[in-house]
N, C-alpha and C. Protein backbone atom coordinates (compact mmCIF):
# COMPACT_ATOMS: atom_id res chain seq x y z
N UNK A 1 78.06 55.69 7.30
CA UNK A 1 77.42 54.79 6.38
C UNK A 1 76.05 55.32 6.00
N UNK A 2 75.94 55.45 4.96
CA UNK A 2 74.82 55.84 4.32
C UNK A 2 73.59 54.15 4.08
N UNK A 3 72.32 54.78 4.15
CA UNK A 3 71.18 53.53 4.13
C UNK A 3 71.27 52.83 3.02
N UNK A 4 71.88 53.24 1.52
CA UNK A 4 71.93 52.42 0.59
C UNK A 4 72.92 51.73 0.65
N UNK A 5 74.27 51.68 1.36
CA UNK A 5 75.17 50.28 1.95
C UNK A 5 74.82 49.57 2.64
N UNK A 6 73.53 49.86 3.76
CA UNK A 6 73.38 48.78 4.47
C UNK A 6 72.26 48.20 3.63
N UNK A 7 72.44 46.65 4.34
CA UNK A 7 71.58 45.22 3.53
C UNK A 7 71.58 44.56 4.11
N UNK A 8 69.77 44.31 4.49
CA UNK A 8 69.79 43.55 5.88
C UNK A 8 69.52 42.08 4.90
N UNK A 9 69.53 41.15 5.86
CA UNK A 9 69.45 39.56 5.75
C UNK A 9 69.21 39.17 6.57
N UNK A 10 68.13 37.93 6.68
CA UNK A 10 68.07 37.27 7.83
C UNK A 10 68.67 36.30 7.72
N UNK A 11 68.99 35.41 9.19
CA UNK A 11 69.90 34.05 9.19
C UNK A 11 70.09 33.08 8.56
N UNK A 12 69.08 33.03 8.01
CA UNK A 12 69.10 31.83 6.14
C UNK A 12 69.30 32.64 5.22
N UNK A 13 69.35 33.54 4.92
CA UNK A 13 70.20 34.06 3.97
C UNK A 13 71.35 34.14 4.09
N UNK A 14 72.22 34.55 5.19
CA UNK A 14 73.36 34.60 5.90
C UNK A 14 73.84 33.62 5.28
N UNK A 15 73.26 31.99 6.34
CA UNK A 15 74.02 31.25 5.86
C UNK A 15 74.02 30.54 4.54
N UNK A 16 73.26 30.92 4.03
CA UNK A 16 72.86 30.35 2.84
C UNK A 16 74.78 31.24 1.71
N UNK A 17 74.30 32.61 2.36
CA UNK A 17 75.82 33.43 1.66
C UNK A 17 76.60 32.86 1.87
N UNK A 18 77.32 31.83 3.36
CA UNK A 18 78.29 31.90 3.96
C UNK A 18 78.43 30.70 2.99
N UNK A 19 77.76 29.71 2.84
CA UNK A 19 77.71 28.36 2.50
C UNK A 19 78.21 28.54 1.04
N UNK A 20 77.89 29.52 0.32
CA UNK A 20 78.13 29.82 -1.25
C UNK A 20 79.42 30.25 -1.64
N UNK A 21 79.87 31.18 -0.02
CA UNK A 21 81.22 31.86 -0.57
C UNK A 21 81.04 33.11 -0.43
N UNK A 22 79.85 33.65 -0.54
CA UNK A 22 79.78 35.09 -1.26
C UNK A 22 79.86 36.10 0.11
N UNK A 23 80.31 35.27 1.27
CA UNK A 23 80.47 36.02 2.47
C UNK A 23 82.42 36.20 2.67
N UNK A 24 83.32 37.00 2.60
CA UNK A 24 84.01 36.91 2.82
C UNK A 24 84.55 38.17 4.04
N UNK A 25 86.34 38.02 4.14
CA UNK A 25 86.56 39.53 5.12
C UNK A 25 88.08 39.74 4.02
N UNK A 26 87.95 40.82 3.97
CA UNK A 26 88.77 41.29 2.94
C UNK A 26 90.39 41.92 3.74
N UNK A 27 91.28 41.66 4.59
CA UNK A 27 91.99 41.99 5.45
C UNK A 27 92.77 43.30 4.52
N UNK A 28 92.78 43.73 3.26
CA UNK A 28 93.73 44.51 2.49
C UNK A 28 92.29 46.30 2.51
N UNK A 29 91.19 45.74 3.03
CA UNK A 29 90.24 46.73 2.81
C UNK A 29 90.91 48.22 3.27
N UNK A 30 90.62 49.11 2.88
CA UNK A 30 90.97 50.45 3.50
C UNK A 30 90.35 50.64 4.78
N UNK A 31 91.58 51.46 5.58
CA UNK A 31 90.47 51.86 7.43
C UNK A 31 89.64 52.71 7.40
N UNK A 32 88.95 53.14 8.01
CA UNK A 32 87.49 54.09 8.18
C UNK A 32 88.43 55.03 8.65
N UNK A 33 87.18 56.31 8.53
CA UNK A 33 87.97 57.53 9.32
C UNK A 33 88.48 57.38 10.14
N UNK A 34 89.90 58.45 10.49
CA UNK A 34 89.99 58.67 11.91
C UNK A 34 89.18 59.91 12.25
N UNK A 35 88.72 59.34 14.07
CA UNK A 35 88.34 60.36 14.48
C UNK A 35 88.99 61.95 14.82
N UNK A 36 90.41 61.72 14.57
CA UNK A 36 90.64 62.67 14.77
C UNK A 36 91.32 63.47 16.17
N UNK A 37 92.00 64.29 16.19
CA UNK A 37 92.59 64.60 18.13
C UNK A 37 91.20 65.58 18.63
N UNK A 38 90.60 66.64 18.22
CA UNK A 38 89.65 67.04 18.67
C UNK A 38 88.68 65.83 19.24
N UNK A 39 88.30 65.05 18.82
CA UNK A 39 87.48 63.77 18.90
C UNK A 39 87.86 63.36 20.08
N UNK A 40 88.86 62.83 20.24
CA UNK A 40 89.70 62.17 21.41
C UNK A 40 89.70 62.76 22.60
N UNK A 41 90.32 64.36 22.09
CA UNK A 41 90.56 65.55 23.50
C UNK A 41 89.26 65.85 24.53
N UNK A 42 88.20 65.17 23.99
CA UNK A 42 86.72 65.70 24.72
C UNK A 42 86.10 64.34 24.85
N UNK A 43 86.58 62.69 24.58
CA UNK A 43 86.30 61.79 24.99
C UNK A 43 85.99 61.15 26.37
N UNK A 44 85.03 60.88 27.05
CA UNK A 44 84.99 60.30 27.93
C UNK A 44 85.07 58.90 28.19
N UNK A 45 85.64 58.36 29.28
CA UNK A 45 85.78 56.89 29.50
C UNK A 45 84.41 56.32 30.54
N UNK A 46 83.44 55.33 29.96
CA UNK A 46 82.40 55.01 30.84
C UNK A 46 82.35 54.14 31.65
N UNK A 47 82.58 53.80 32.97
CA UNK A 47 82.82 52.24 33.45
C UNK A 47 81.32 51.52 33.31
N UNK A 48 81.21 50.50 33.22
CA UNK A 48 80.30 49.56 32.74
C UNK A 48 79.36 49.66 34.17
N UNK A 49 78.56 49.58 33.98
CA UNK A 49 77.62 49.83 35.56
C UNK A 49 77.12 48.29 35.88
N UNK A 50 77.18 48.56 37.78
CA UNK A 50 77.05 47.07 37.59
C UNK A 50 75.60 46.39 37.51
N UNK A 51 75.51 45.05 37.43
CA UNK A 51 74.63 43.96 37.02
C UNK A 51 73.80 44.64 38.42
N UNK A 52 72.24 44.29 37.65
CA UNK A 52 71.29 44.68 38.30
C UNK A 52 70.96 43.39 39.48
N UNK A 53 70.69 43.32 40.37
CA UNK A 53 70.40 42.96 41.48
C UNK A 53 69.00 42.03 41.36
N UNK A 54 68.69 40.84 41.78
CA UNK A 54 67.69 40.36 41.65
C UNK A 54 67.23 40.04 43.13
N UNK A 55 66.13 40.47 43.72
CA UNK A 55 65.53 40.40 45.17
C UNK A 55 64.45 39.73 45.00
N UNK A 56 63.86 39.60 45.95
CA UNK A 56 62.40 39.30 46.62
C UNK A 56 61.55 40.12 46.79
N UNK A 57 60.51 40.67 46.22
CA UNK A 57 60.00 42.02 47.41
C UNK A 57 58.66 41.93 47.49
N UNK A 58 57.91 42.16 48.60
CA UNK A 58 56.80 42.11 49.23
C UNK A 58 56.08 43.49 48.82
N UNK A 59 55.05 43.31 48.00
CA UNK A 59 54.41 44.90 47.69
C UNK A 59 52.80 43.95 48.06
N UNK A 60 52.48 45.63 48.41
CA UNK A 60 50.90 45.56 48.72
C UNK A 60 50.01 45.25 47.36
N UNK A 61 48.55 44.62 47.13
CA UNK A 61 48.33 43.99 46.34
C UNK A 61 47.59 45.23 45.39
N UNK A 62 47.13 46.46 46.14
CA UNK A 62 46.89 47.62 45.08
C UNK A 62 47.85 48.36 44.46
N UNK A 63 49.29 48.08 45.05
CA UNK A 63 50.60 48.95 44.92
C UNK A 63 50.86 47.94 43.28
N UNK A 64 50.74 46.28 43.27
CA UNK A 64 51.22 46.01 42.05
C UNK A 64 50.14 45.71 41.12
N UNK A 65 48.87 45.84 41.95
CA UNK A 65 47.87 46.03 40.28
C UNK A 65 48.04 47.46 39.86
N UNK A 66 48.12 48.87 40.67
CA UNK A 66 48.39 49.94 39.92
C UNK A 66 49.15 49.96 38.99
N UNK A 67 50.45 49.12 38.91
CA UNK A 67 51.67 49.30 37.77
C UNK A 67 51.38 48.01 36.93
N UNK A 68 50.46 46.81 37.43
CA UNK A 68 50.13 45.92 36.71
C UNK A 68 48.96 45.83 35.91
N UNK A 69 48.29 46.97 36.18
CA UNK A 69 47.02 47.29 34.84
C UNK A 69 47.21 48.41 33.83
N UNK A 70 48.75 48.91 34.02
CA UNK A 70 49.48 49.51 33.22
C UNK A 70 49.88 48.50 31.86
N UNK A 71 50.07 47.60 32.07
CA UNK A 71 50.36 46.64 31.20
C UNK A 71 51.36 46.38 31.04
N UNK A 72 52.31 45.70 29.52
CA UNK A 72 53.30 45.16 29.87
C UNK A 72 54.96 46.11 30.38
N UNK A 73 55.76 45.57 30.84
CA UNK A 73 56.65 46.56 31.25
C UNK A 73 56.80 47.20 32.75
N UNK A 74 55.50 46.72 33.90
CA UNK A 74 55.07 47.01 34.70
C UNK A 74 56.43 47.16 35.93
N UNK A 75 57.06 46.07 35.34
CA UNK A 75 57.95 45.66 36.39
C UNK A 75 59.21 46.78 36.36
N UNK A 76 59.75 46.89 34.88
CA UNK A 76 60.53 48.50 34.65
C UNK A 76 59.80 49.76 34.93
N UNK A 77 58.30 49.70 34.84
CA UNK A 77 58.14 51.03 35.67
C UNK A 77 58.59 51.13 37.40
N UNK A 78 58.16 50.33 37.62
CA UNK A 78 58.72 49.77 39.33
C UNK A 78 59.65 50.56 39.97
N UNK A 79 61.02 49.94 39.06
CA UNK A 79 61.94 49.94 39.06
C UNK A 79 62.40 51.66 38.59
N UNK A 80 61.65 52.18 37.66
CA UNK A 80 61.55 53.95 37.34
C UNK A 80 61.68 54.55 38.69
N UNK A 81 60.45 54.17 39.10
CA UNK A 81 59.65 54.89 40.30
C UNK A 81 60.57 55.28 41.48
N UNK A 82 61.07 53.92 41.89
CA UNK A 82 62.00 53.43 42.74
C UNK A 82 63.28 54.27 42.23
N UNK A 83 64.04 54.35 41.24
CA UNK A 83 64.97 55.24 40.84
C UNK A 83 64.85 56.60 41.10
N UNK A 84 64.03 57.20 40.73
CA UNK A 84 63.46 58.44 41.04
C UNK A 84 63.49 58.88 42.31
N UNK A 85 62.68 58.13 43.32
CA UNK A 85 62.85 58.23 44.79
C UNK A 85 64.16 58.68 44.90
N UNK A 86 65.14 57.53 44.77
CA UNK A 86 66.09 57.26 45.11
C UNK A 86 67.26 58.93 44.96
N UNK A 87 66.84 59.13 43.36
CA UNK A 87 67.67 60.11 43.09
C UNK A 87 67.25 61.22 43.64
N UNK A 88 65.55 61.53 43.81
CA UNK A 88 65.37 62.92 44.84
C UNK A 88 65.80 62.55 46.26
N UNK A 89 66.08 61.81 46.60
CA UNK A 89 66.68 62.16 48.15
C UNK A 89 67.95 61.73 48.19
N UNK A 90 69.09 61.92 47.42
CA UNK A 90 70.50 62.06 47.43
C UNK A 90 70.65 63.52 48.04
């Protein structure tokens, strides 16, 4: 899709379309490409990773102003940091 097909709208416009008509689904439309067997032959399948874990945790009070005068987001750096560890000592 090229940028001059897409057309954004926000939710009152939406429904304002839907309400008029001028929103429909056309079931006779033509299908999009296929991808193709090359496409397919080098496809990978991803399993969904699971739901992140919600704890308790006790940090020292310079350990969470260091990542908390970082500003917002503090809490996903944390969580970086902690990943990192994690993956250098596998």
């Amino acid at each position: 899709m090229s940028d001059e097909t897409i057309r954004r709208a926000s939710l009152d416009e939406i429904r304002r379309m839907r309400q008029a008509g001028e929103l429909h689904h056309d079931p006779d439309a033509p299908a999009g490409e296929s991808l193709g067997r090359e496409f397919w032959a080098s496809a990978m399948r991803n399993s969904p990773r699971p739901a992140p874990k919600s704890v308790h945790l006790k940090l020292d009070p310079e350990v969470f102003e260091f990542f908390k005068a970082q500003g917002k987001g503090h809490l996903t750096k944390m969580q970086e940091v902690l990943k990192a560890y994690v993956e250098a000592h596998r």
